[in-house]
N, C-alpha and C. Protein backbone atom coordinates (compact mmCIF):
# COMPACT_ATOMS: atom_id res chain seq x y z
N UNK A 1 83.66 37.19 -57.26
CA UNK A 1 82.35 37.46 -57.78
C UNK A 1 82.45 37.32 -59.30
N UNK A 2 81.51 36.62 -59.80
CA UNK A 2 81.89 36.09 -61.17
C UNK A 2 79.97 36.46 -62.01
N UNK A 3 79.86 37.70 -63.21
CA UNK A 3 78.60 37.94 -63.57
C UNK A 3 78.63 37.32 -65.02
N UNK A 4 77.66 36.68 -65.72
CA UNK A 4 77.56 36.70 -67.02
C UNK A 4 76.83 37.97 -67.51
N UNK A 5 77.19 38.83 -68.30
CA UNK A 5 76.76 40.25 -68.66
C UNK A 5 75.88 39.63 -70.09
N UNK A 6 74.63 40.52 -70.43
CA UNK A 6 74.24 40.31 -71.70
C UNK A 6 73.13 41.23 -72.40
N UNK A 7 73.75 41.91 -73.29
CA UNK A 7 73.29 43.02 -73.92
C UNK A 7 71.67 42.59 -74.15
N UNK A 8 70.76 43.12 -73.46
CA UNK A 8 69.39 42.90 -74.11
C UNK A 8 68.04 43.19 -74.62
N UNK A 9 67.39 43.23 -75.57
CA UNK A 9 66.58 44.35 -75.79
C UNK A 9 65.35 44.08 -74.95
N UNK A 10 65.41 43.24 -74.19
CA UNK A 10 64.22 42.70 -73.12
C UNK A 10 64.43 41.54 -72.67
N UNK A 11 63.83 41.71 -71.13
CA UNK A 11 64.19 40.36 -70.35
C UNK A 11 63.48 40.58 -69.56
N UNK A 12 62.70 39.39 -68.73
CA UNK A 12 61.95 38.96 -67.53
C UNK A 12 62.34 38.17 -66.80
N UNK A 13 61.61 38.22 -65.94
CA UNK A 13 61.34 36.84 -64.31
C UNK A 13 60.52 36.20 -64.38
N UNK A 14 60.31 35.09 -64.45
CA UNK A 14 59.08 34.94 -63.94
C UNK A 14 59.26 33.57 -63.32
N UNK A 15 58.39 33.59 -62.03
CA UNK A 15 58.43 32.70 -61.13
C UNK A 15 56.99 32.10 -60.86
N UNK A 16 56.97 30.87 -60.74
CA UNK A 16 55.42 30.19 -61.03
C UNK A 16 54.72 30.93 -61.50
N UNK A 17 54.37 30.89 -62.68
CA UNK A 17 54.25 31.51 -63.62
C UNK A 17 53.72 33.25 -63.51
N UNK A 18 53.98 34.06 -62.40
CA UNK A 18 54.37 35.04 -62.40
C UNK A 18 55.27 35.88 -63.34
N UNK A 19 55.17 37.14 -63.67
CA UNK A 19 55.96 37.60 -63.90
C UNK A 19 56.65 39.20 -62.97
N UNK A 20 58.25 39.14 -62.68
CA UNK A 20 58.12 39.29 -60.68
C UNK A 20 59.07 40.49 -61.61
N UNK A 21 59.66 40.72 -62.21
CA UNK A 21 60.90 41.69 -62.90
C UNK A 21 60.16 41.61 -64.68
N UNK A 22 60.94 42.81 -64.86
CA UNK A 22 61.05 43.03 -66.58
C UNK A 22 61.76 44.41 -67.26
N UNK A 23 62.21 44.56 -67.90
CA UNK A 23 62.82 45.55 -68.67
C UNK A 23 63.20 45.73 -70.12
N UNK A 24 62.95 46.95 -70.63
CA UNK A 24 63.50 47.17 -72.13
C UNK A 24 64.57 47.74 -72.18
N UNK A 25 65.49 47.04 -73.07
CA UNK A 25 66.60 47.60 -72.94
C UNK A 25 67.80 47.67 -72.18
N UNK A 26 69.18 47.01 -71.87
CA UNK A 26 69.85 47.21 -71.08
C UNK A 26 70.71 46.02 -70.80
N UNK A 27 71.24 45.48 -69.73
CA UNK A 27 71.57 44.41 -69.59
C UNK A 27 71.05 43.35 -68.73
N UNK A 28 70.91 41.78 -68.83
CA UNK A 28 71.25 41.15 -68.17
C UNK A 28 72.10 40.71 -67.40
N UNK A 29 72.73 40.75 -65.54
CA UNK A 29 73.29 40.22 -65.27
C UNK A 29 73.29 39.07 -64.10
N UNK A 30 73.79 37.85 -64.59
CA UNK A 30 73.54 36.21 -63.75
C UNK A 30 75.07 36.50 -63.36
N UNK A 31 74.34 36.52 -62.12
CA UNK A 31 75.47 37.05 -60.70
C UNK A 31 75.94 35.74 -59.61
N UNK A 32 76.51 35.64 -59.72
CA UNK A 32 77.35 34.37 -58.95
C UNK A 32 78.20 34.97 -57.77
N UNK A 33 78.49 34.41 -56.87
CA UNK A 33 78.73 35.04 -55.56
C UNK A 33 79.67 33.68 -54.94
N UNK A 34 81.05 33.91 -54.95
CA UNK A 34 81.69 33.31 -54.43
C UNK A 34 82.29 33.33 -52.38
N UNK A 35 82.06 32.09 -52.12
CA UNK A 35 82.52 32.36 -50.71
C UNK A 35 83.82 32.90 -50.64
N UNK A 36 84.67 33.40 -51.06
CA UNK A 36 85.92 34.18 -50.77
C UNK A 36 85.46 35.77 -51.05
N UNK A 37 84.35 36.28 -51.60
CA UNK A 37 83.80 37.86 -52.27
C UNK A 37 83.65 38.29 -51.18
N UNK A 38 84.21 39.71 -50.93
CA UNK A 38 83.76 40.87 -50.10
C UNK A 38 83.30 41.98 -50.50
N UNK A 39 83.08 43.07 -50.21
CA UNK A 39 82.50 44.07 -50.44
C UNK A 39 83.33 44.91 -51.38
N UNK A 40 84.68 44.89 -51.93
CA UNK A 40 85.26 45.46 -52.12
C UNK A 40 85.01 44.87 -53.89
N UNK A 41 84.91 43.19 -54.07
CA UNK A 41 84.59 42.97 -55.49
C UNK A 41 83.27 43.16 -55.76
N UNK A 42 82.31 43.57 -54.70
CA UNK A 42 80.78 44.22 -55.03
C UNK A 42 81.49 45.67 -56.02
N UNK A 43 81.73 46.22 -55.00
CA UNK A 43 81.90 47.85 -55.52
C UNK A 43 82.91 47.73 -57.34
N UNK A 44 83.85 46.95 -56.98
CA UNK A 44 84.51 46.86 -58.70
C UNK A 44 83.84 46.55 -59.90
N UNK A 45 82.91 45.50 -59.28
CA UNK A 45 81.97 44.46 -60.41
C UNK A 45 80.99 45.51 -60.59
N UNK A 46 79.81 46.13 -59.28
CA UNK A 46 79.26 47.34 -59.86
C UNK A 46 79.89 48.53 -61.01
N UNK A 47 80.73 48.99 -60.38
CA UNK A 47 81.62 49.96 -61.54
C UNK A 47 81.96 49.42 -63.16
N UNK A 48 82.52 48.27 -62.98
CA UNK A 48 82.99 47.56 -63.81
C UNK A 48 81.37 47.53 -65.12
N UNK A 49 80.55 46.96 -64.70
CA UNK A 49 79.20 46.65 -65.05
C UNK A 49 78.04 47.87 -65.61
N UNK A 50 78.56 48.65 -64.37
CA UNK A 50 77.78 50.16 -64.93
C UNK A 50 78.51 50.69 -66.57
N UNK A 51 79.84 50.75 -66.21
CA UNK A 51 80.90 51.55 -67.49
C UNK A 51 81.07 50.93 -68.67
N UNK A 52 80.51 49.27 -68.23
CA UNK A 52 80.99 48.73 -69.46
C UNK A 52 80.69 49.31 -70.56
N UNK A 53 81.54 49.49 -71.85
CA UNK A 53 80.94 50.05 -73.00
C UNK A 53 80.86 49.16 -74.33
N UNK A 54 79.49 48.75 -73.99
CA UNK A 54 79.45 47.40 -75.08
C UNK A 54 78.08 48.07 -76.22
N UNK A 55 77.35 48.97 -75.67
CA UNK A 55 76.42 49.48 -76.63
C UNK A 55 77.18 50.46 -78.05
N UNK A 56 75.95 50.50 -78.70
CA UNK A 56 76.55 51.07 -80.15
C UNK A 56 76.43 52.54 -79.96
N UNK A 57 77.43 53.08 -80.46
CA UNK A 57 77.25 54.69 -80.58
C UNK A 57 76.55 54.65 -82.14
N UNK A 58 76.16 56.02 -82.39
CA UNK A 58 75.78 56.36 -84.08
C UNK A 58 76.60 55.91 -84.84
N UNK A 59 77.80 55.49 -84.84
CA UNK A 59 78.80 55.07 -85.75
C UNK A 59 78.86 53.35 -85.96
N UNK A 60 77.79 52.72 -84.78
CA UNK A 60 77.79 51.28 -84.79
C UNK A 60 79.07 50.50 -83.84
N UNK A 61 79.74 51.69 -83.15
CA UNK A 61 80.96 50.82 -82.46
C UNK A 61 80.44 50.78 -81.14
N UNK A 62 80.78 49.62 -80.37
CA UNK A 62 80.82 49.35 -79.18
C UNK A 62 81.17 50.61 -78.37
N UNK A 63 80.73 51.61 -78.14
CA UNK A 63 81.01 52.84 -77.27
C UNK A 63 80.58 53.34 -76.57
N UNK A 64 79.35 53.10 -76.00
CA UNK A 64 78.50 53.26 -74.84
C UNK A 64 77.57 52.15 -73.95
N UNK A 65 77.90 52.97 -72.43
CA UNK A 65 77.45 52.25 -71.42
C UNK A 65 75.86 52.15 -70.96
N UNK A 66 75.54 51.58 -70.37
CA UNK A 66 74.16 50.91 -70.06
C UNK A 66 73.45 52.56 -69.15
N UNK A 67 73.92 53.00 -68.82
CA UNK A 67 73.91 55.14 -68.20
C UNK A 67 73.75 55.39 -69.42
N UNK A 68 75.00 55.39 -70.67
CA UNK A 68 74.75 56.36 -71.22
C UNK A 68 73.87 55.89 -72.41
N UNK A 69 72.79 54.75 -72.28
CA UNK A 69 71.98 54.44 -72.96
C UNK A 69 70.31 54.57 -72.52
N UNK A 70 70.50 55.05 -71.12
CA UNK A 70 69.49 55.56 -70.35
C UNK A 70 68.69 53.68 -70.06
N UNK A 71 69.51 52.24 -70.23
CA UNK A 71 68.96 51.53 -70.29
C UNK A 71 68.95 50.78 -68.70
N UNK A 72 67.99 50.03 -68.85
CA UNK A 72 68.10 49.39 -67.33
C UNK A 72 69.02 47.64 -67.16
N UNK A 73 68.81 47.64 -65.69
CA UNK A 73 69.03 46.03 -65.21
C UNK A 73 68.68 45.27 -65.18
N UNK A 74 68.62 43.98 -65.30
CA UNK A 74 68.11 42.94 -64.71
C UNK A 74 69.43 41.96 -64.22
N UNK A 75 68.85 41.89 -61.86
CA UNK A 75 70.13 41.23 -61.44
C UNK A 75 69.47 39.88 -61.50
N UNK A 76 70.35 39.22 -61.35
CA UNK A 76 69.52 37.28 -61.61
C UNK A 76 70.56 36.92 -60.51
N UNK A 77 70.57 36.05 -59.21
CA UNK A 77 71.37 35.02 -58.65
C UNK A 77 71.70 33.79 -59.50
N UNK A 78 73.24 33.85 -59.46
CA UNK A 78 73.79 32.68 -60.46
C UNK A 78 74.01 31.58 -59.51
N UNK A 79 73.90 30.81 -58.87
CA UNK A 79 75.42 30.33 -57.93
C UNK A 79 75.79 29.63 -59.54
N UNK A 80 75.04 28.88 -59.97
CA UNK A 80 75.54 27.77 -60.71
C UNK A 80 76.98 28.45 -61.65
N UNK A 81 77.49 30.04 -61.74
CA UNK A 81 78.17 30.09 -62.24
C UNK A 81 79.70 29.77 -61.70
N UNK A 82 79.81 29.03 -60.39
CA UNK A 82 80.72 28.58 -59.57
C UNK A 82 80.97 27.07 -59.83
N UNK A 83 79.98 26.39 -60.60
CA UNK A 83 80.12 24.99 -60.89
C UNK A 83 81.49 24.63 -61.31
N UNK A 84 81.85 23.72 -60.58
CA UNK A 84 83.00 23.19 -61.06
C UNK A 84 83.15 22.26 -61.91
N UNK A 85 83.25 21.71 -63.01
CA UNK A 85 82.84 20.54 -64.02
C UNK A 85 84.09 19.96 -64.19
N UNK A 86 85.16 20.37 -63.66
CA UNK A 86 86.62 19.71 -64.32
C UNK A 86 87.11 18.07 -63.82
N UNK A 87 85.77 17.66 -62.70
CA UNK A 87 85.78 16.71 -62.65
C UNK A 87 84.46 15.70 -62.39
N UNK A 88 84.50 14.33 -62.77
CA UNK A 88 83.43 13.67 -63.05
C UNK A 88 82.27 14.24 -63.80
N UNK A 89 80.96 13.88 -63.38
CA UNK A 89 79.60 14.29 -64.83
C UNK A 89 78.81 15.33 -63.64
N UNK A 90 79.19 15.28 -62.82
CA UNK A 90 77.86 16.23 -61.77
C UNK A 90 79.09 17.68 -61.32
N UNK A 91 78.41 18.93 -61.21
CA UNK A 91 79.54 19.94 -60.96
C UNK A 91 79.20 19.85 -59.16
N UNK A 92 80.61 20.76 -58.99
CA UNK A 92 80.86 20.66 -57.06
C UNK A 92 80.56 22.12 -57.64
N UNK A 93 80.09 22.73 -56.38
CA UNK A 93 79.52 24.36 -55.90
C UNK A 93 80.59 24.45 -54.89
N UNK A 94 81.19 23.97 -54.55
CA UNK A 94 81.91 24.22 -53.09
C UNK A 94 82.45 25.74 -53.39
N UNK A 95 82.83 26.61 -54.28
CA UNK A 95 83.32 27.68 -54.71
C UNK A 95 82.21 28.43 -54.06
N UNK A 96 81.01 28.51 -54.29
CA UNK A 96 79.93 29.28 -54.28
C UNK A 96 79.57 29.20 -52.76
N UNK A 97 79.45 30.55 -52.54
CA UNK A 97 79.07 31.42 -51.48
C UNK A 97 78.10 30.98 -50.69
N UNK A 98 77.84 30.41 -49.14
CA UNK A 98 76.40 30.00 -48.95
C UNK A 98 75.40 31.17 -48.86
N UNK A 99 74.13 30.72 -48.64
CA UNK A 99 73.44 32.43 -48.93
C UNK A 99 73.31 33.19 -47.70
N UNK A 100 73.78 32.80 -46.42
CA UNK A 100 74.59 33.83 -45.29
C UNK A 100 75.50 34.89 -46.34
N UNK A 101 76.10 34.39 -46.44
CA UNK A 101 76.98 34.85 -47.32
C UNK A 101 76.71 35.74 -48.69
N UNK A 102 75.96 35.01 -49.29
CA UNK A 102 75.71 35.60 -51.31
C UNK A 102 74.58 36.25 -50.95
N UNK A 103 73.77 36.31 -50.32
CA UNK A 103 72.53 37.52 -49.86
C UNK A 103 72.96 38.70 -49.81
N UNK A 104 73.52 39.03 -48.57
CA UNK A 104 74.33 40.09 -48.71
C UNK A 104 74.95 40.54 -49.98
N UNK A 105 75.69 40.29 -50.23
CA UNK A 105 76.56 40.42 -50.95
C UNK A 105 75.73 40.91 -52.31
N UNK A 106 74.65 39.92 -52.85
CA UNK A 106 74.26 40.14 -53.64
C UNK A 106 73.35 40.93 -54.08
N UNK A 107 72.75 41.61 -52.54
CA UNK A 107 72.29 43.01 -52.43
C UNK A 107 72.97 44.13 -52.26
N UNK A 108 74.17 44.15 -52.06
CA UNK A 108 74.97 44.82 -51.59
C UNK A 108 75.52 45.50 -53.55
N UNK A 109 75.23 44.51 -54.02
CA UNK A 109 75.74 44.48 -55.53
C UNK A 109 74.44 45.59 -56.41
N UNK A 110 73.37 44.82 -55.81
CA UNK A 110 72.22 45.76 -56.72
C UNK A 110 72.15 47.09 -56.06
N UNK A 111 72.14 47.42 -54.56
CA UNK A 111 72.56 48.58 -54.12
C UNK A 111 73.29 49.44 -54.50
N UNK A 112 74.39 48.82 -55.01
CA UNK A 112 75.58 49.72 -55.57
C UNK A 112 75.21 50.05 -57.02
N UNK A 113 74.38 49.22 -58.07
CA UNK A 113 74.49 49.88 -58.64
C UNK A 113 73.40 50.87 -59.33
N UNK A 114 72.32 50.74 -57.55
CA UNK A 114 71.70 51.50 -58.13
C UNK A 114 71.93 53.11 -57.51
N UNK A 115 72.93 53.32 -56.41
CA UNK A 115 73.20 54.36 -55.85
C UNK A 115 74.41 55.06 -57.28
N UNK A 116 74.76 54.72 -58.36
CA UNK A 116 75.24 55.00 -59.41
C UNK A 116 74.00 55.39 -60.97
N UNK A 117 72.86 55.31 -59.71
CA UNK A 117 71.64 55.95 -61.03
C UNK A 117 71.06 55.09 -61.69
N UNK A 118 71.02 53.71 -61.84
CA UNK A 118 71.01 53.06 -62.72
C UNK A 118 69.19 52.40 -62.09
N UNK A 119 68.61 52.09 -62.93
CA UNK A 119 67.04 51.34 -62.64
C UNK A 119 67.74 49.82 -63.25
N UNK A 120 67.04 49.11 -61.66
CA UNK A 120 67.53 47.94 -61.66
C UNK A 120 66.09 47.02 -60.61
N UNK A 121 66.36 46.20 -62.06
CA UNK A 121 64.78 45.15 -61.42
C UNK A 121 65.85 43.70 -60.86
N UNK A 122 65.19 42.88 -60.44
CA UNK A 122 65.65 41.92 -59.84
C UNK A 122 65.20 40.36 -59.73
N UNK A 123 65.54 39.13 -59.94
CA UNK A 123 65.40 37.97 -59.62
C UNK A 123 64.48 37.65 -58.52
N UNK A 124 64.68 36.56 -57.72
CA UNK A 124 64.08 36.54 -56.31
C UNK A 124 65.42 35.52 -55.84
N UNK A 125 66.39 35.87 -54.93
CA UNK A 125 67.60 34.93 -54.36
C UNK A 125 66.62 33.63 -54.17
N UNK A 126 67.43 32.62 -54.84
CA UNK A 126 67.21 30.90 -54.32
C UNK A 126 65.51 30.50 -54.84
N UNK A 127 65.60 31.27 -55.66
CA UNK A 127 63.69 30.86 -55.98
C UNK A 127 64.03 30.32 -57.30
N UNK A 128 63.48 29.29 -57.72
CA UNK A 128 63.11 28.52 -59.23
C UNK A 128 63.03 29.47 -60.05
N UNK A 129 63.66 30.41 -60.84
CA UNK A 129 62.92 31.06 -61.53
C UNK A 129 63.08 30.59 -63.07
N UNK A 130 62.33 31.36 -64.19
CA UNK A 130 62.72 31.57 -65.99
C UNK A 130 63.01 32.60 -65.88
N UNK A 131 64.22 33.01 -66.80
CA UNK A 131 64.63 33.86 -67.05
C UNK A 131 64.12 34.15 -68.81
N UNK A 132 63.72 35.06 -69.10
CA UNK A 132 63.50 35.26 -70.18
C UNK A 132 64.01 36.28 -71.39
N UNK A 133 64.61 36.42 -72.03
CA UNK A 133 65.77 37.49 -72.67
C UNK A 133 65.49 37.06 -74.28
N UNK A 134 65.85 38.35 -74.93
CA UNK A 134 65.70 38.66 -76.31
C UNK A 134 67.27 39.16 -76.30
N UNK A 135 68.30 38.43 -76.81
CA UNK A 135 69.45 39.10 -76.97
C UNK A 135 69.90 39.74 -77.68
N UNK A 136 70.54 41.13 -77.62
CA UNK A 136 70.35 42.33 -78.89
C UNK A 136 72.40 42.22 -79.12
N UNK A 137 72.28 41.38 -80.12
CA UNK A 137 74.09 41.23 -81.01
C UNK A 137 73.79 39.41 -81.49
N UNK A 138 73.70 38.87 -80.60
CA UNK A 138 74.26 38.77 -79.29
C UNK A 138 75.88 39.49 -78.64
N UNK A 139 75.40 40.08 -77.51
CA UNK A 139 76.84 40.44 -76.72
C UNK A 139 76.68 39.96 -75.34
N UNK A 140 77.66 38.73 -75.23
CA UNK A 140 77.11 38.11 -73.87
C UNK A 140 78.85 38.25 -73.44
N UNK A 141 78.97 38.75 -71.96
CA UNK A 141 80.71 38.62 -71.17
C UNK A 141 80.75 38.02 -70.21
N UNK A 142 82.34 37.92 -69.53
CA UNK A 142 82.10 37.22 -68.57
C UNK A 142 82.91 38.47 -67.82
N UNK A 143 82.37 38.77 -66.82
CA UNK A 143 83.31 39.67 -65.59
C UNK A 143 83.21 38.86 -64.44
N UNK A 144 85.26 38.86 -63.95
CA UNK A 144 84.89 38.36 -62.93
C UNK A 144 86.14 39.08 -62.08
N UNK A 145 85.69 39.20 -61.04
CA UNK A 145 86.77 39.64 -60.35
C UNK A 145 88.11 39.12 -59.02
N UNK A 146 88.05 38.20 -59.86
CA UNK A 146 89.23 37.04 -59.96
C UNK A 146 90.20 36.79 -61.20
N UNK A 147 91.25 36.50 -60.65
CA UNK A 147 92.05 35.93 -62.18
C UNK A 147 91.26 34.37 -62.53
N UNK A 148 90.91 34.08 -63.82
CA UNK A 148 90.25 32.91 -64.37
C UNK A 148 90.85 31.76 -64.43
């Protein structure tokens, strides 16, 4: 399971020209779902994601988590973060999870982290969407719970 994390002071959905999610404050995460992920890199990547401590304390250092900023979620379906580019001009997905597979999983992910307290809006799996984000540093990561 592989997320791009990204500190943000606001972000949306919006799908034909809907707008389906939104939030102030918190993070973005474009969630990628590999066919080898089980439930066990749901629960790490949740934890992992909740604790991260990338927000500023009063002192301006990276020292608090997305809890202890009272801020929210936004989950996004990545596959494309499975693209493989290391060969020819078009990327292979073969890494990426089919959505038998990354559905689950990728509810299984927002579940978790919202049974950890957290307010968490959401994408729509496999739908066209814009993603829309105001990035606050920028502080953008990569968690994955695989060796890279």
């Amino acid at each position: 399971m592989r997320a791009v994390v990204q500190r943000v002071r606001r972000a949306a959905v919006v799908i034909d020209g809907e707008t389906v999610a939104a939030i102030e404050g918190g993070l973005v995460v474009l969630l990628g779902v590999a066919a080898t992920d089980t439930l066990d890199d749901v629960r790490w990547l949740a934890d992992k994601t909740a604790h991260l401590r990338i927000f500023n304390d009063e002192a301006g250092k990276m020292n608090r988590s997305v809890a202890d900023i009272g801020g929210s979620l936004l989950v996004v379906s990545q596959f494309t973060l499975y693209g493989d580019c290391r060969k020819g001009r078009r990327p292979s997905f073969l890494a990426a999870a089919p959505p038998e597979l990354a559905v689950p999983l990728y509810e299984a992910f927002i579940q978790a982290l919202r049974s950890l307290g957290l307010p968490v809006q959401t994408g729509r799996f496999g739908a066209m969407m814009q993603v829309e984000l105001v990035n606050d540093g920028p502080v953008t990561l990569i968690l994955d719970t695989k060796e890279i």
